[in-house]
PDB file of N, CA and C in Angstrom:
ATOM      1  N   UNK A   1       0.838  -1.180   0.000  1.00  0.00           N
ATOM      2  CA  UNK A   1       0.000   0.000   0.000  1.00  0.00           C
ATOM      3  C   UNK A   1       0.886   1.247   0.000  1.00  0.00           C
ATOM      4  N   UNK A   2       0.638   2.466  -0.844  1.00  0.00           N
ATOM      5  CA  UNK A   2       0.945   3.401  -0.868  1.00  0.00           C
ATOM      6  C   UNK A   2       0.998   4.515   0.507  1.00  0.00           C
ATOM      7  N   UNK A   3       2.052   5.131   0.699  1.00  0.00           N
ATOM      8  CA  UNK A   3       1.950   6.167   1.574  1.00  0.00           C
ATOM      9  C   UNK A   3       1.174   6.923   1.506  1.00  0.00           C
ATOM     10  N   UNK A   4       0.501   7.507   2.277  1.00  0.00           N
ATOM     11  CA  UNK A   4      -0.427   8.664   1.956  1.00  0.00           C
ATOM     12  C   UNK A   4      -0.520   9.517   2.701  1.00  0.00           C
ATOM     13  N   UNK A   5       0.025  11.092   2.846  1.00  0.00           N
ATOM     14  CA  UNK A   5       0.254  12.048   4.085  1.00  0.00           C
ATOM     15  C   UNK A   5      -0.966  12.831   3.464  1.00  0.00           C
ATOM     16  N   UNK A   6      -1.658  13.360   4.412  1.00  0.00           N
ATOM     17  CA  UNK A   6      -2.546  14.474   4.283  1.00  0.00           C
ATOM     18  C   UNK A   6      -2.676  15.178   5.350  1.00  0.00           C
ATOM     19  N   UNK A   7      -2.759  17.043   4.941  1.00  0.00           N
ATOM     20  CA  UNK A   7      -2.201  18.131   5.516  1.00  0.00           C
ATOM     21  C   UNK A   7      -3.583  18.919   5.541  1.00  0.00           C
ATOM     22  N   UNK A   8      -4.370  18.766   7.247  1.00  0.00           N
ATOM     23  CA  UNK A   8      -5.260  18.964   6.987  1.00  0.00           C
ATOM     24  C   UNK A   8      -5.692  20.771   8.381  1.00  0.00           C
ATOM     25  N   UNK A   9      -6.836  20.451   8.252  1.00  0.00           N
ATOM     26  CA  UNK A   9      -7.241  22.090   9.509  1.00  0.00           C
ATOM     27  C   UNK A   9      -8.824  21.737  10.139  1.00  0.00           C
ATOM     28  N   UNK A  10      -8.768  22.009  11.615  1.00  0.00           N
ATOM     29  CA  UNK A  10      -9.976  21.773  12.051  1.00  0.00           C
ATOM     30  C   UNK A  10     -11.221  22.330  11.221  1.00  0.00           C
ATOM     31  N   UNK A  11     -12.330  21.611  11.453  1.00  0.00           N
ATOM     32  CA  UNK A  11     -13.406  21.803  10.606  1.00  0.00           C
ATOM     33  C   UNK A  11     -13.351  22.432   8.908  1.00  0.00           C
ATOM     34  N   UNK A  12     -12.360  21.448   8.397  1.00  0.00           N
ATOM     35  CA  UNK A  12     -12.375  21.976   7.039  1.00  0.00           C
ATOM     36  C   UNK A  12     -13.070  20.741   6.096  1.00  0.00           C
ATOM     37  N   UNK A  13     -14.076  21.647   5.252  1.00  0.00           N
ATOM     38  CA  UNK A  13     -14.890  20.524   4.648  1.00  0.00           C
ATOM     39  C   UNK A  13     -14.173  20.201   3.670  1.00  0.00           C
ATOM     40  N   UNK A  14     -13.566  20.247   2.876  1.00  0.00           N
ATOM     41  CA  UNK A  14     -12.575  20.061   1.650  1.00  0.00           C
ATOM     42  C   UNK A  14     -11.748  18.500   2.441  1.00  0.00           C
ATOM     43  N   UNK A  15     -10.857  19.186   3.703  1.00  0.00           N
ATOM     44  CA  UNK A  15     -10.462  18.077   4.030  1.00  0.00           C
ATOM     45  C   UNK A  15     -11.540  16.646   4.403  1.00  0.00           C
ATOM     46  N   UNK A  16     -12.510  17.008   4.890  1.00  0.00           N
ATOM     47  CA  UNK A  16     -13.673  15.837   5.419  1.00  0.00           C
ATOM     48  C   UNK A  16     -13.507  14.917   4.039  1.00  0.00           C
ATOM     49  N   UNK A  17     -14.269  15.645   2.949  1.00  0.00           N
ATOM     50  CA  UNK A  17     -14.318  14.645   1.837  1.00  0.00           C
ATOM     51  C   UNK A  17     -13.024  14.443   1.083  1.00  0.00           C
ATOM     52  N   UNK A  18     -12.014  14.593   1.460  1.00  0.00           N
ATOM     53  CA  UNK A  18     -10.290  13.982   0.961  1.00  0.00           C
ATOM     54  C   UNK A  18     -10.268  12.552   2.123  1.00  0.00           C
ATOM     55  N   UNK A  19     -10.134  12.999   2.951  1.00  0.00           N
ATOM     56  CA  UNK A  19     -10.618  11.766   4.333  1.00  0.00           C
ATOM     57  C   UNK A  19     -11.930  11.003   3.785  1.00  0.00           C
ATOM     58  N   UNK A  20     -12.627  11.150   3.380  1.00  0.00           N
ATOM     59  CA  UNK A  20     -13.361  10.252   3.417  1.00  0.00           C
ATOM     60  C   UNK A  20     -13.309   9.315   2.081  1.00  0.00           C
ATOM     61  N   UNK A  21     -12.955  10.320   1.132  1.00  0.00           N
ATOM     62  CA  UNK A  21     -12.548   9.443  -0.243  1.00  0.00           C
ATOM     63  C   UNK A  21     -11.631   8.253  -0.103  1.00  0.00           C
ATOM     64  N   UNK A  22     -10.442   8.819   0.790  1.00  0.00           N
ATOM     65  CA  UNK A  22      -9.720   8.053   1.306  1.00  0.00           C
ATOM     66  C   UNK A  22      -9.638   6.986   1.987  1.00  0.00           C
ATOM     67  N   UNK A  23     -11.038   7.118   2.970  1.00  0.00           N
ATOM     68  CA  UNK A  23     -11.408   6.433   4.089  1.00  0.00           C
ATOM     69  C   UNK A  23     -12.091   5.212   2.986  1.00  0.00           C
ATOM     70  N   UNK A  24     -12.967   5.715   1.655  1.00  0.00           N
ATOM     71  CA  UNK A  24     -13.340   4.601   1.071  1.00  0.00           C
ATOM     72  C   UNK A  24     -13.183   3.576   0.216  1.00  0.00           C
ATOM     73  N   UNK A  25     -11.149   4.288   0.097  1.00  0.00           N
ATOM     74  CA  UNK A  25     -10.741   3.193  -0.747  1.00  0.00           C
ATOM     75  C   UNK A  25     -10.347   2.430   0.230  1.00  0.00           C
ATOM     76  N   UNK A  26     -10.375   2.453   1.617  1.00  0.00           N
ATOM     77  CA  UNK A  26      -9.339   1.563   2.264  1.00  0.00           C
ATOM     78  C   UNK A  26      -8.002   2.286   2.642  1.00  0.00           C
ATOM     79  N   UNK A  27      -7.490   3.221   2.307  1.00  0.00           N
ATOM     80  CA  UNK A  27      -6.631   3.649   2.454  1.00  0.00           C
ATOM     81  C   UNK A  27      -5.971   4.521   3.740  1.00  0.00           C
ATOM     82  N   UNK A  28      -5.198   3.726   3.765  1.00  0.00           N
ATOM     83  CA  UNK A  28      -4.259   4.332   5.485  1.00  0.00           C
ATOM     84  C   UNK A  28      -3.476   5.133   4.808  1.00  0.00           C
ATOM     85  N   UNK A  29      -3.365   6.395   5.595  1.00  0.00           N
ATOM     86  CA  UNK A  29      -3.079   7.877   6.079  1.00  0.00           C
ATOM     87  C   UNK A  29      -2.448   8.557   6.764  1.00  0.00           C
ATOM     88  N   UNK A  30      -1.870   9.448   7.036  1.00  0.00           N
ATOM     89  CA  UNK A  30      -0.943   9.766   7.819  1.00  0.00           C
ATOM     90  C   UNK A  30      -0.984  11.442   7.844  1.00  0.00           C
ATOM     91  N   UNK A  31      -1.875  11.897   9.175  1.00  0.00           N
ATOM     92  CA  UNK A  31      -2.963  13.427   8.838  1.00  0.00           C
ATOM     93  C   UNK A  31      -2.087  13.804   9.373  1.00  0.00           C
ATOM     94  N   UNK A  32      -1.533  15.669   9.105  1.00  0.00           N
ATOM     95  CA  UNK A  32      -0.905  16.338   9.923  1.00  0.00           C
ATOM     96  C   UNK A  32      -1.768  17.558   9.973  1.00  0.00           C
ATOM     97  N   UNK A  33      -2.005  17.696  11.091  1.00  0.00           N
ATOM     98  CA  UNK A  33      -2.598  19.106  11.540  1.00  0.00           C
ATOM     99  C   UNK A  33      -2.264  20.122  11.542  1.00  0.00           C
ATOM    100  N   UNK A  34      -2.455  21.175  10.643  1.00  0.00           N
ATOM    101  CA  UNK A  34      -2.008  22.545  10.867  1.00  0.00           C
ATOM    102  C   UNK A  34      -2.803  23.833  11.556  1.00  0.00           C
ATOM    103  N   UNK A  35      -3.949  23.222  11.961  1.00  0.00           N
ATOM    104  CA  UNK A  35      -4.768  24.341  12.072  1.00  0.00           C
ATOM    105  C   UNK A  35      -3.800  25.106  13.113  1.00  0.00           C
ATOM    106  N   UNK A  36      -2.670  25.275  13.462  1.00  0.00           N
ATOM    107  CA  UNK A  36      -2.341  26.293  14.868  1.00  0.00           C
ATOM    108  C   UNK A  36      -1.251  26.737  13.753  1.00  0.00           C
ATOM    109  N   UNK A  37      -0.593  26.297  12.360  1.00  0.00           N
ATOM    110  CA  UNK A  37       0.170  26.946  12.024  1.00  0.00           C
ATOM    111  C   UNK A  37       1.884  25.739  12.565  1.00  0.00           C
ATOM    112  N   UNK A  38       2.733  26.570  12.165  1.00  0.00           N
ATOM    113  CA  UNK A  38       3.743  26.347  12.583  1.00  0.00           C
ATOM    114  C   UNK A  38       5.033  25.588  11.824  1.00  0.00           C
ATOM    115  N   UNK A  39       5.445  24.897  12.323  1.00  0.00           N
ATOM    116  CA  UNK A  39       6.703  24.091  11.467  1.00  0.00           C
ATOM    117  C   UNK A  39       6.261  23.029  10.615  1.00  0.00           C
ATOM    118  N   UNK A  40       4.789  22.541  10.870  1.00  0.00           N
ATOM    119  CA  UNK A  40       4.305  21.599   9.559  1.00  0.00           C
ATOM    120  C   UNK A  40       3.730  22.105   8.813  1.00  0.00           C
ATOM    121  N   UNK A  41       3.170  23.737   8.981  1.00  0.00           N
ATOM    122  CA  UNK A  41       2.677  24.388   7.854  1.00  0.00           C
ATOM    123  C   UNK A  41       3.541  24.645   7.345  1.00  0.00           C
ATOM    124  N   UNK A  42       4.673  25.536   7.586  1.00  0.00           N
ATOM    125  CA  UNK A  42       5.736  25.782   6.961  1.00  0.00           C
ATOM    126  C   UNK A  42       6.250  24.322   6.165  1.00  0.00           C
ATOM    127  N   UNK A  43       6.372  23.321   6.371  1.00  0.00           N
ATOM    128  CA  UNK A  43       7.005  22.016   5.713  1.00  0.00           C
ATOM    129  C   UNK A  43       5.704  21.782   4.526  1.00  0.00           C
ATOM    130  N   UNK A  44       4.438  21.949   4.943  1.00  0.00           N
ATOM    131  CA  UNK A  44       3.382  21.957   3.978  1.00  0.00           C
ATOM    132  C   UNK A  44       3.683  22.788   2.952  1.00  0.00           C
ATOM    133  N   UNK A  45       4.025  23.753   2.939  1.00  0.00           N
ATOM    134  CA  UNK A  45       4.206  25.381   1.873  1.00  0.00           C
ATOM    135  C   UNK A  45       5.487  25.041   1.171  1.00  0.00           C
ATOM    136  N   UNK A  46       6.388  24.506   1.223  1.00  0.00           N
ATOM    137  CA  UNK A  46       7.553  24.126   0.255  1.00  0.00           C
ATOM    138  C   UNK A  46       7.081  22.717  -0.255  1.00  0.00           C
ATOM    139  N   UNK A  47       6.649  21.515   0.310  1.00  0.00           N
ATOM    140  CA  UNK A  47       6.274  21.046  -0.189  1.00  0.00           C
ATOM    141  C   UNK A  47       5.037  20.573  -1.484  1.00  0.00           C
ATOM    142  N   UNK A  48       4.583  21.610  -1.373  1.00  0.00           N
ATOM    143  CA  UNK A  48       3.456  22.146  -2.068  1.00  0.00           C
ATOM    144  C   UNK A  48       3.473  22.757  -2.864  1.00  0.00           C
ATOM    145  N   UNK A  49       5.044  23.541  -3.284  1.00  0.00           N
ATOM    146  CA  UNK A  49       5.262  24.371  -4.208  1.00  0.00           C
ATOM    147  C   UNK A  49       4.581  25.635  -3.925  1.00  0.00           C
ATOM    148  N   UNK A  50       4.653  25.792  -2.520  1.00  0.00           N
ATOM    149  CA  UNK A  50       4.000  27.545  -2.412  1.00  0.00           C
ATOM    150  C   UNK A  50       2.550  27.336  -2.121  1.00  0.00           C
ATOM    151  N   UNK A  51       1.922  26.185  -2.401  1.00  0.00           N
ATOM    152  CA  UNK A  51       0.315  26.273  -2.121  1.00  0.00           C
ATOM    153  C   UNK A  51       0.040  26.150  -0.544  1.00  0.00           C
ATOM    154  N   UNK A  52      -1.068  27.429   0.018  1.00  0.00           N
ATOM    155  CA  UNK A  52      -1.483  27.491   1.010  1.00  0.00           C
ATOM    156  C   UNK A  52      -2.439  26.954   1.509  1.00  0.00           C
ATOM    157  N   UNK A  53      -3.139  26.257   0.961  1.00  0.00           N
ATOM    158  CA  UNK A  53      -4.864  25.758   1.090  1.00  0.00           C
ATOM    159  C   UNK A  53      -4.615  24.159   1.572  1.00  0.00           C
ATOM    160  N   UNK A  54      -5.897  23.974   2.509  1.00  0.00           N
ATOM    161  CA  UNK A  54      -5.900  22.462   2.918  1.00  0.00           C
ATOM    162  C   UNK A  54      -6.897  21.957   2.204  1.00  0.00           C
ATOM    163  N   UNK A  55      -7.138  20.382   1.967  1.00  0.00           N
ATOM    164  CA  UNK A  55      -5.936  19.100   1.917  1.00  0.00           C
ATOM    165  C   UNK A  55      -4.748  20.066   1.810  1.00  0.00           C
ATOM    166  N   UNK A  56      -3.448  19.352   1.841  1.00  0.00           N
ATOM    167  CA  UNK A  56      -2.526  19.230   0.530  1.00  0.00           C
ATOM    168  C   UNK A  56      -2.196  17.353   0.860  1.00  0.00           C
ATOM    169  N   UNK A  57      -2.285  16.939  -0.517  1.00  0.00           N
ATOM    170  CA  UNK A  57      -2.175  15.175  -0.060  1.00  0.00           C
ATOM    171  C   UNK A  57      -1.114  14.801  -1.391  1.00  0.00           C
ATOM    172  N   UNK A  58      -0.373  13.938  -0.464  1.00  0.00           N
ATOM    173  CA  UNK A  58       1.117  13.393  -1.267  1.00  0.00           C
ATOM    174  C   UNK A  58       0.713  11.813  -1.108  1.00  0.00           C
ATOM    175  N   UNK A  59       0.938  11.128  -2.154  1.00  0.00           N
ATOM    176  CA  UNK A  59       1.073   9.645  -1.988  1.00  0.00           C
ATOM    177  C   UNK A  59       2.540   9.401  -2.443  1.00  0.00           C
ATOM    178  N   UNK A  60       3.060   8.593  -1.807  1.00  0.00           N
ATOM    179  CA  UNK A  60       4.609   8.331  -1.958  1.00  0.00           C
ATOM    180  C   UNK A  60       5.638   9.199  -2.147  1.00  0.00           C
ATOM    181  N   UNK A  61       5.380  10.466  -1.427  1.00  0.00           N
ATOM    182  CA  UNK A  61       5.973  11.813  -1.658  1.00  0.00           C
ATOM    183  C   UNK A  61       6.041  12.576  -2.941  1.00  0.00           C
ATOM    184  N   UNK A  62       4.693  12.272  -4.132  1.00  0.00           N
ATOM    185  CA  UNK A  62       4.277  12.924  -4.907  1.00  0.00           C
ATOM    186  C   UNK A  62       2.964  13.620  -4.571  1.00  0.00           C
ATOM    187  N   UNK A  63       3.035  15.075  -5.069  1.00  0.00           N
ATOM    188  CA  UNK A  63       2.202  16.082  -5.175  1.00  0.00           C
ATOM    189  C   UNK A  63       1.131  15.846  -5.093  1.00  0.00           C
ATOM    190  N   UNK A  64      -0.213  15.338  -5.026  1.00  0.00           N
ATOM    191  CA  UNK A  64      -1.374  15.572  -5.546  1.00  0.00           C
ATOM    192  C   UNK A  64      -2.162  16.505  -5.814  1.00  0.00           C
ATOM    193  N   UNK A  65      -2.097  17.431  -4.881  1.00  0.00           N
ATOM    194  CA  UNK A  65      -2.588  18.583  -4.972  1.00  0.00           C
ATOM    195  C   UNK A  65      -4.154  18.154  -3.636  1.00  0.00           C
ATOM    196  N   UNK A  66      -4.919  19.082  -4.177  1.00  0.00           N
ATOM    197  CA  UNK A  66      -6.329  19.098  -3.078  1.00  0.00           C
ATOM    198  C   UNK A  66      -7.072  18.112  -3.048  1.00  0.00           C
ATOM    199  N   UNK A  67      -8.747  18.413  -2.136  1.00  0.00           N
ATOM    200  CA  UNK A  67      -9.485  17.260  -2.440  1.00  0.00           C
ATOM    201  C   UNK A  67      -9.912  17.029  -3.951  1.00  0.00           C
ATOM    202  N   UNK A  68     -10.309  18.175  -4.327  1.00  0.00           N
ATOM    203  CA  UNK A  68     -10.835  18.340  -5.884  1.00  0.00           C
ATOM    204  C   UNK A  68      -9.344  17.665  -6.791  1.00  0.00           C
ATOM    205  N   UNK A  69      -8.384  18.021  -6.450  1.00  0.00           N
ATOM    206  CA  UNK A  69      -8.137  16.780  -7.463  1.00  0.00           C
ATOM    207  C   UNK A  69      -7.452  15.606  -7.297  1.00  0.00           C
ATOM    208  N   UNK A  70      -7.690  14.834  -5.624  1.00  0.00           N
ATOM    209  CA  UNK A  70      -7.918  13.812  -5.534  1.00  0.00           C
ATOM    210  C   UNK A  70      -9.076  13.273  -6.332  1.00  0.00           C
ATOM    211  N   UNK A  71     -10.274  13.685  -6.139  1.00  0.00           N
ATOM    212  CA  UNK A  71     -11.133  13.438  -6.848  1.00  0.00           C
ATOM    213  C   UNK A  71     -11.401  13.370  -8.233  1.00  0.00           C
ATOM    214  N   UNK A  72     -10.622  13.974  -8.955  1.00  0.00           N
ATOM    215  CA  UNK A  72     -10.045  14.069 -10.441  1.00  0.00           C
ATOM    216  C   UNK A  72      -9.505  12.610 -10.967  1.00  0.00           C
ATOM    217  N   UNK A  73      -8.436  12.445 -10.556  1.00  0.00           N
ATOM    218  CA  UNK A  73      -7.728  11.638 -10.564  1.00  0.00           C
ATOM    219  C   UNK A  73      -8.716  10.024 -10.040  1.00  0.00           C
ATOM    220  N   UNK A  74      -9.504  10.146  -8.813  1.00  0.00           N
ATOM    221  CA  UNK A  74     -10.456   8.710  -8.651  1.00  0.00           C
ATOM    222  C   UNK A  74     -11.475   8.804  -9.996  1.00  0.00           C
ATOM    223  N   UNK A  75     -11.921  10.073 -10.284  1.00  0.00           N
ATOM    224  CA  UNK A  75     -12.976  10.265 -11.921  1.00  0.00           C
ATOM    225  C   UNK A  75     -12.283   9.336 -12.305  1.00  0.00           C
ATOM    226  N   UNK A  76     -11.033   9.624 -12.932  1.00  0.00           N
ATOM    227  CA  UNK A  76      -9.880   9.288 -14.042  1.00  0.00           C
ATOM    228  C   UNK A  76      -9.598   7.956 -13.710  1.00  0.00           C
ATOM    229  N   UNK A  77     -10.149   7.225 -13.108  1.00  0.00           N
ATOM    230  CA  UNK A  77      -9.523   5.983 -12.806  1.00  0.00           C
ATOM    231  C   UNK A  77      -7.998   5.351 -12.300  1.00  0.00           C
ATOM    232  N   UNK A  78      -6.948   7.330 -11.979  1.00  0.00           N
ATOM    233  CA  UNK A  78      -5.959   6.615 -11.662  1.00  0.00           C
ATOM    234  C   UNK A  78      -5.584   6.822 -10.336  1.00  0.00           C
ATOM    235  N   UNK A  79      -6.387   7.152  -9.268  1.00  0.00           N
ATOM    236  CA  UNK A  79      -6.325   7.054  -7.404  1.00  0.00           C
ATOM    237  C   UNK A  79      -5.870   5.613  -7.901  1.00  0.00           C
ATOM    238  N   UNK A  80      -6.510   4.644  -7.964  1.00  0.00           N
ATOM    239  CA  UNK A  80      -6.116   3.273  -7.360  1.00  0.00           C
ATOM    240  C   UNK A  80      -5.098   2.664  -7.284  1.00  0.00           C
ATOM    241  N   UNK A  81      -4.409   3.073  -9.188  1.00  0.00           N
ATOM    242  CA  UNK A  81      -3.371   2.995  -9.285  1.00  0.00           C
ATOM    243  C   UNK A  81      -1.839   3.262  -8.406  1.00  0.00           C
ATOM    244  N   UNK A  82      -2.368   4.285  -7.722  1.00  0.00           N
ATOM    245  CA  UNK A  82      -1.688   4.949  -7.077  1.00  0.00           C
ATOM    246  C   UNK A  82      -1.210   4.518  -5.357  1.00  0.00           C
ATOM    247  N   UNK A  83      -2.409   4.452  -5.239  1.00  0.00           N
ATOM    248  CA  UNK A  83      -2.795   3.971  -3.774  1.00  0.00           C
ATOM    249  C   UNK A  83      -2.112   2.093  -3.770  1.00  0.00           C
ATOM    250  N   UNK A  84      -2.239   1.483  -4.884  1.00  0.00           N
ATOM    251  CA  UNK A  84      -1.649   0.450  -5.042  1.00  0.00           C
ATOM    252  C   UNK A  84      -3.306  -0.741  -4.231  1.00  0.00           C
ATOM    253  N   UNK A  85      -4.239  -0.091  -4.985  1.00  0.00           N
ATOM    254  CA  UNK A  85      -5.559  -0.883  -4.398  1.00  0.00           C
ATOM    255  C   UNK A  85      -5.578  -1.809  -5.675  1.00  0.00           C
TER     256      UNK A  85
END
């Protein structure tokens, strides 16, 4: 199974349905909380290429970008691929 880090913030609905997409392939996760800010936001923002917005979700220390295009990518038939489901 694929790694999967996701970079998330209290009560953010974007993140709920990235978690839950997630939650319905089966897929184990590894959430880091930023809502207070700090040295994992900062590690979020270079890793991200500058993007500020939550999700941000990496599988195997590639980019994905948000929930919307996690969700792109499950359209596209290639989450699974990825996730190694």
């Amino acid at each position: 199974m694929a790694r999967v880090e996701i970079y998330t913030k209290f009560l953010c609905s974007y993140c709920f349905r990235a978690k839950r997409l997630l939650d319905d392939k089966g897929a184990a996760y590894e959430e880091h909380d930023i809502t207070m800010g700090g040295d994992r936001r900062a590690e979020m923002i270079q890793r991200a290429n500058g993007r500020t917005t939550v999700p941000q979700i990496f599988i195997d220390g590639r980019h994905i970008g948000g929930s919307d295009d996690l969700a792109a990518l499950d359209r596209d038939g290639k989450l699974d691929p990825l996730l190694g489901a």
